[in-house]
PDB file of N, CA and C in Angstrom:
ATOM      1  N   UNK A   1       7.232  -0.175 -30.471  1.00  0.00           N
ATOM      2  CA  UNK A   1       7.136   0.510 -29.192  1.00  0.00           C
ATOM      3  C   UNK A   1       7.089   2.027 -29.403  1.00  0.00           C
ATOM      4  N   UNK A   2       7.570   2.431 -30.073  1.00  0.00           N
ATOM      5  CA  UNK A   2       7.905   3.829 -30.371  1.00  0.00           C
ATOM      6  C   UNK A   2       6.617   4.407 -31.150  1.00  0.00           C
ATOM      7  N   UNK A   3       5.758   3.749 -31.722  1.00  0.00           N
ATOM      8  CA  UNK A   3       4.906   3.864 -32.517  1.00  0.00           C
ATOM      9  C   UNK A   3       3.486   4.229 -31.717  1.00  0.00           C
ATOM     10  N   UNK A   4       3.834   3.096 -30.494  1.00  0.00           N
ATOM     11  CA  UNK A   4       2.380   2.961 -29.650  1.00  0.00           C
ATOM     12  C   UNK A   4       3.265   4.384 -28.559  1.00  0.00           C
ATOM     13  N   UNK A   5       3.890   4.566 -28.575  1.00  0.00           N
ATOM     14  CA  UNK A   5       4.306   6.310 -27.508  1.00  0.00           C
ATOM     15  C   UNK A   5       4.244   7.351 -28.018  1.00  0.00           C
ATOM     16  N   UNK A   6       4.101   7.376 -29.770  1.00  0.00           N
ATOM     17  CA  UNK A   6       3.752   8.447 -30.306  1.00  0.00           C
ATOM     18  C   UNK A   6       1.961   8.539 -30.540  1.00  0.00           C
ATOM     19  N   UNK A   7       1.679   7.287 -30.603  1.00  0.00           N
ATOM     20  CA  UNK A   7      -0.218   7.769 -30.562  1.00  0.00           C
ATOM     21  C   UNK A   7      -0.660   8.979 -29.034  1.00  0.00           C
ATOM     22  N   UNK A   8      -1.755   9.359 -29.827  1.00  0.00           N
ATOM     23  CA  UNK A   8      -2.416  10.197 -28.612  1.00  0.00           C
ATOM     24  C   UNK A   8      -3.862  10.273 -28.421  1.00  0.00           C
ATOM     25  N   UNK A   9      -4.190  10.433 -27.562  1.00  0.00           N
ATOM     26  CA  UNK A   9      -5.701  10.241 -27.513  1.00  0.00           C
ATOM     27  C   UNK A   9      -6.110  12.152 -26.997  1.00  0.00           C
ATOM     28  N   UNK A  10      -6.960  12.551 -28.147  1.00  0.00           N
ATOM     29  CA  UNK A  10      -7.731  14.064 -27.445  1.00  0.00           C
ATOM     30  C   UNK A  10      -6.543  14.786 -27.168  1.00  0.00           C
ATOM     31  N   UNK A  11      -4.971  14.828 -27.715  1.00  0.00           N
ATOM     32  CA  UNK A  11      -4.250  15.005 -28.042  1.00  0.00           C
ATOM     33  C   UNK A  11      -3.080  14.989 -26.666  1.00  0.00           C
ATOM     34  N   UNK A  12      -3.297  14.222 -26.042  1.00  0.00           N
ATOM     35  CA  UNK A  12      -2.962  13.683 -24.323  1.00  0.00           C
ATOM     36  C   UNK A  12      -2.143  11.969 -24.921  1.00  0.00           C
ATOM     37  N   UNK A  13      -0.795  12.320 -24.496  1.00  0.00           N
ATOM     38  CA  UNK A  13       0.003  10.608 -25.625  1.00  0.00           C
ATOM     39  C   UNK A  13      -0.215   9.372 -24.258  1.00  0.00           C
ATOM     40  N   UNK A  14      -0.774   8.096 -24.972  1.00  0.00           N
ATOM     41  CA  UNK A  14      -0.902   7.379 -24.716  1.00  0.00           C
ATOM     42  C   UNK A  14      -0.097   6.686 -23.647  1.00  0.00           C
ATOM     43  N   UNK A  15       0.987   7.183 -23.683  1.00  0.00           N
ATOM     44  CA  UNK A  15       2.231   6.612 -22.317  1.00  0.00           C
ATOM     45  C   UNK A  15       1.589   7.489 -20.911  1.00  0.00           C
ATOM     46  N   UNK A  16       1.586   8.714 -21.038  1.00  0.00           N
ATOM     47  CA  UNK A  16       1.213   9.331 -19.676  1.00  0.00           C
ATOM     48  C   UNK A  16      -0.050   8.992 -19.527  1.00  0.00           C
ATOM     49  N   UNK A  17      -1.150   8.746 -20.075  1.00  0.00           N
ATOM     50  CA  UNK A  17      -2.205   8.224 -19.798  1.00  0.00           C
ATOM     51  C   UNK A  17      -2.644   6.626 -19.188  1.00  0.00           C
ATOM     52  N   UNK A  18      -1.505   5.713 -20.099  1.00  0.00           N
ATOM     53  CA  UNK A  18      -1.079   4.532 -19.507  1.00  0.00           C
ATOM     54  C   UNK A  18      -0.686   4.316 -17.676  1.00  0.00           C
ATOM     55  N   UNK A  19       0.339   5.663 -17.850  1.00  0.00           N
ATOM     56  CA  UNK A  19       0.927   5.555 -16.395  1.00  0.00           C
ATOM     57  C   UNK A  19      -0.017   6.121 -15.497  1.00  0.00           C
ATOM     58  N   UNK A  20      -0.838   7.215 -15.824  1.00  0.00           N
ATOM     59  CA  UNK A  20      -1.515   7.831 -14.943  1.00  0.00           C
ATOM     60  C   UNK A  20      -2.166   6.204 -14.107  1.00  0.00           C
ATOM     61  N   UNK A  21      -3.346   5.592 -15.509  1.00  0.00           N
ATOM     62  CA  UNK A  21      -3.977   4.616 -14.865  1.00  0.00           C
ATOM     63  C   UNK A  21      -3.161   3.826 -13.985  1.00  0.00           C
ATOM     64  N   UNK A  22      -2.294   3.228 -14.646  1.00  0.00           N
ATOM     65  CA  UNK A  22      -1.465   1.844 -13.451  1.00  0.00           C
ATOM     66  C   UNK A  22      -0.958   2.967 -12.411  1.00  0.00           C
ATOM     67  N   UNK A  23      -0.460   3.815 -11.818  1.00  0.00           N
ATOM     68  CA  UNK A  23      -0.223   4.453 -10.532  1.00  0.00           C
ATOM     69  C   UNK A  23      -1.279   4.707  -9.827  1.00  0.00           C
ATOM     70  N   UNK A  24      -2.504   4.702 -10.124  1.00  0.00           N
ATOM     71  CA  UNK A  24      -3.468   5.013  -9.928  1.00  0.00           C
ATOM     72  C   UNK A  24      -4.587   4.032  -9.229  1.00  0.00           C
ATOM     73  N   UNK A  25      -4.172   2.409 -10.448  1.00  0.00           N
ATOM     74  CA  UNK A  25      -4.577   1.352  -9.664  1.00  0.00           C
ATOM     75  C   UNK A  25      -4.091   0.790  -8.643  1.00  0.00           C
ATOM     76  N   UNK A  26      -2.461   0.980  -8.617  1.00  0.00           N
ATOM     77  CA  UNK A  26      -1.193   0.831  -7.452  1.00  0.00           C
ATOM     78  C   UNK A  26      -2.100   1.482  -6.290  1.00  0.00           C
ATOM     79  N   UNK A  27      -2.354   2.815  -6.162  1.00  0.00           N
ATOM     80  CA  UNK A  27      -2.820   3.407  -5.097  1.00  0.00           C
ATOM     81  C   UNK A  27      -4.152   2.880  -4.076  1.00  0.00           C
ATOM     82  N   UNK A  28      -4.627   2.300  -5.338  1.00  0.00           N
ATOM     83  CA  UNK A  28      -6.320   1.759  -5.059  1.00  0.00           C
ATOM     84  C   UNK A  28      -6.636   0.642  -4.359  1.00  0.00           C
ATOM     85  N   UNK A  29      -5.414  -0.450  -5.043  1.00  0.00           N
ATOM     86  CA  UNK A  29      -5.167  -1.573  -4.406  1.00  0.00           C
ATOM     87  C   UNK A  29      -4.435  -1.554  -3.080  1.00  0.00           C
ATOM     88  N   UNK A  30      -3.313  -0.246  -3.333  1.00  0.00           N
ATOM     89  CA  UNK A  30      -2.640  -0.623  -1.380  1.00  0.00           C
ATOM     90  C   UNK A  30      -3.685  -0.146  -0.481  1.00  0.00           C
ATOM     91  N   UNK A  31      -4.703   0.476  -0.958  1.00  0.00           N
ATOM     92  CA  UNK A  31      -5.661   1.723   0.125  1.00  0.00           C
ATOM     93  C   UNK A  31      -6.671   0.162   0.830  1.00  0.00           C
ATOM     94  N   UNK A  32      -6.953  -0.607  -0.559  1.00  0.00           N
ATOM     95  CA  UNK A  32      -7.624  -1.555  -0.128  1.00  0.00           C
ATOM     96  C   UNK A  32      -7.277  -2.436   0.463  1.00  0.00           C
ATOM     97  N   UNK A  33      -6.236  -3.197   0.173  1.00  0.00           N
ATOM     98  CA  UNK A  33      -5.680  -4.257   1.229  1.00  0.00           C
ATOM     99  C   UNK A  33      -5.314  -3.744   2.183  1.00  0.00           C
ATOM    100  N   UNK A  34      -4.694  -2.520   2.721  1.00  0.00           N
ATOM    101  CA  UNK A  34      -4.310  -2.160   3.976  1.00  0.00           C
ATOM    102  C   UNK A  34      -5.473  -1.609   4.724  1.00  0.00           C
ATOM    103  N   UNK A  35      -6.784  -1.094   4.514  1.00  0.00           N
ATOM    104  CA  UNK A  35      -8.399  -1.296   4.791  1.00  0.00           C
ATOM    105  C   UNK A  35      -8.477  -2.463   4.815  1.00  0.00           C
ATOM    106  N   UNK A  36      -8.700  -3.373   4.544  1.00  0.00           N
ATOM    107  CA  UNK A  36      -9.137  -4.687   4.787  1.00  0.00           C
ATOM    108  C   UNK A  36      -8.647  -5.795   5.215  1.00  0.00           C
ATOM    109  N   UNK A  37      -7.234  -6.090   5.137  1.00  0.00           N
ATOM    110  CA  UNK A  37      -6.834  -6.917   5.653  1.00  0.00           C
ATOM    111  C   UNK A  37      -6.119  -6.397   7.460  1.00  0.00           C
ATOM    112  N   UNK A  38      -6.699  -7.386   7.891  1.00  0.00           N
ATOM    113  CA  UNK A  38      -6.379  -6.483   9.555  1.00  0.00           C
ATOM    114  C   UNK A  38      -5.877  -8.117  10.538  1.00  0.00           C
ATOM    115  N   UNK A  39      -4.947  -8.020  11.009  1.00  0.00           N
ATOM    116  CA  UNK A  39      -4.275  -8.774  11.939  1.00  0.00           C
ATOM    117  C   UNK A  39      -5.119  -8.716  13.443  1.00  0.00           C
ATOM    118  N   UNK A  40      -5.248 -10.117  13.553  1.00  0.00           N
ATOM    119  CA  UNK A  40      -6.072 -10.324  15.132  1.00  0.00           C
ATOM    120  C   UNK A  40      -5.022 -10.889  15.309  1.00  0.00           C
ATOM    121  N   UNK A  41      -4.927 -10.853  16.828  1.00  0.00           N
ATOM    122  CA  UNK A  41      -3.802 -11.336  17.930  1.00  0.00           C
ATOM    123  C   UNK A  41      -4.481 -11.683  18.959  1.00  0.00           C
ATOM    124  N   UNK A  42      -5.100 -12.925  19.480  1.00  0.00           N
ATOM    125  CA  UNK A  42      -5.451 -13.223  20.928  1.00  0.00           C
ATOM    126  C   UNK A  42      -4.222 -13.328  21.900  1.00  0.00           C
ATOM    127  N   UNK A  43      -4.826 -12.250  23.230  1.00  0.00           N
ATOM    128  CA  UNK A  43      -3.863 -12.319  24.153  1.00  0.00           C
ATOM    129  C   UNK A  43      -4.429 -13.748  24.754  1.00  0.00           C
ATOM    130  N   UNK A  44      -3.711 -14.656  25.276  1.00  0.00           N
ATOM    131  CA  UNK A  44      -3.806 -15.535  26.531  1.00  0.00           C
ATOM    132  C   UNK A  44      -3.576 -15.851  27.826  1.00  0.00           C
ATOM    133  N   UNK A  45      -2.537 -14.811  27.877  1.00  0.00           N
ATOM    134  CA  UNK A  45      -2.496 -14.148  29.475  1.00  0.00           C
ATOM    135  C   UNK A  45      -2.285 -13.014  29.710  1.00  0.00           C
ATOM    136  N   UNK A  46      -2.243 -12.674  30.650  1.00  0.00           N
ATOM    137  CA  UNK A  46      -2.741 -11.014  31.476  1.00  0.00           C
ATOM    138  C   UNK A  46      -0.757 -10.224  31.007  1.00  0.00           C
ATOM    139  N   UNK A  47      -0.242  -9.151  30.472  1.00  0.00           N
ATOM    140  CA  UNK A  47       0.694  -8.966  30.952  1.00  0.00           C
ATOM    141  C   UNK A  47       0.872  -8.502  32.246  1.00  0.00           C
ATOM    142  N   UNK A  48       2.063  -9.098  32.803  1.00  0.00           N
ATOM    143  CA  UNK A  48       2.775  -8.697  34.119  1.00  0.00           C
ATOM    144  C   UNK A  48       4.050  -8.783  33.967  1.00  0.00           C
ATOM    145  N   UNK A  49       3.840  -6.760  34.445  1.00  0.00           N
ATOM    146  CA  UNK A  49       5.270  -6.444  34.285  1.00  0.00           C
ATOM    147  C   UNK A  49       6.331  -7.262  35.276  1.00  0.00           C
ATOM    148  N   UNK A  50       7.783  -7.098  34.879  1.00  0.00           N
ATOM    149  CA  UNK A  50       8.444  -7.599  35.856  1.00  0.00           C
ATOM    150  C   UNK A  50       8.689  -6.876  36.794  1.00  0.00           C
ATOM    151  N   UNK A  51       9.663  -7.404  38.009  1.00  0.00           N
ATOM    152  CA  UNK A  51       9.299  -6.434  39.462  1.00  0.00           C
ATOM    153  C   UNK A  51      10.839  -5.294  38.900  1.00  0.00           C
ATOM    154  N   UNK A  52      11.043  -4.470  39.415  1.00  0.00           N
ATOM    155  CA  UNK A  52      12.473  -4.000  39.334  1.00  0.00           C
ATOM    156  C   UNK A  52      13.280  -4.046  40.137  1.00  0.00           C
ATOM    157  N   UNK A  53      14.447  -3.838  39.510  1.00  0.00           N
ATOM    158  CA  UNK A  53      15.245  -4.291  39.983  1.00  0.00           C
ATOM    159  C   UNK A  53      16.123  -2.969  40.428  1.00  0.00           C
ATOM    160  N   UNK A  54      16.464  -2.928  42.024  1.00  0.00           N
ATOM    161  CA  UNK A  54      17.151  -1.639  42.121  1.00  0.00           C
ATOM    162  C   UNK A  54      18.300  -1.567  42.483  1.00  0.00           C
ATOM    163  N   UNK A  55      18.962  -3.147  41.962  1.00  0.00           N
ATOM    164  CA  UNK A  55      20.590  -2.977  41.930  1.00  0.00           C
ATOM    165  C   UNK A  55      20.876  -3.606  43.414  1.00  0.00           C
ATOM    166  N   UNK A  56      20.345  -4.324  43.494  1.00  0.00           N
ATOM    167  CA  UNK A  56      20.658  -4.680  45.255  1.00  0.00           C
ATOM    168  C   UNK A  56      21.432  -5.915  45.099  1.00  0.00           C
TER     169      UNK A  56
END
């Protein structure tokens, strides 16, 4: 483990580059499912409010 955190790529170490990507795909994926997945709700009746009530 210690071995693969000391490599570096273009002299940028392989752990922050690791994390950049996966936070990155985290972001991509919530942007997309919360774009795309969307909740329908059929109403089936009209709302009607109730009457009030003025304490009588």
């Amino acid at each position: 483990m210690k071995r693969f955190l000391r490599k570096s790529w273009h002299g940028i170490p392989i752990g922050i580059i690791a994390t950049v990507l996966i936070g990155t795909a985290v972001v991509a994926v919530s942007i997309y499912l919360t774009t795309v997945l969307t909740i329908t709700q059929e109403i089936k009746e009209p709302y009607v409010p109730p009457e009030k009530d003025y304490g009588s």
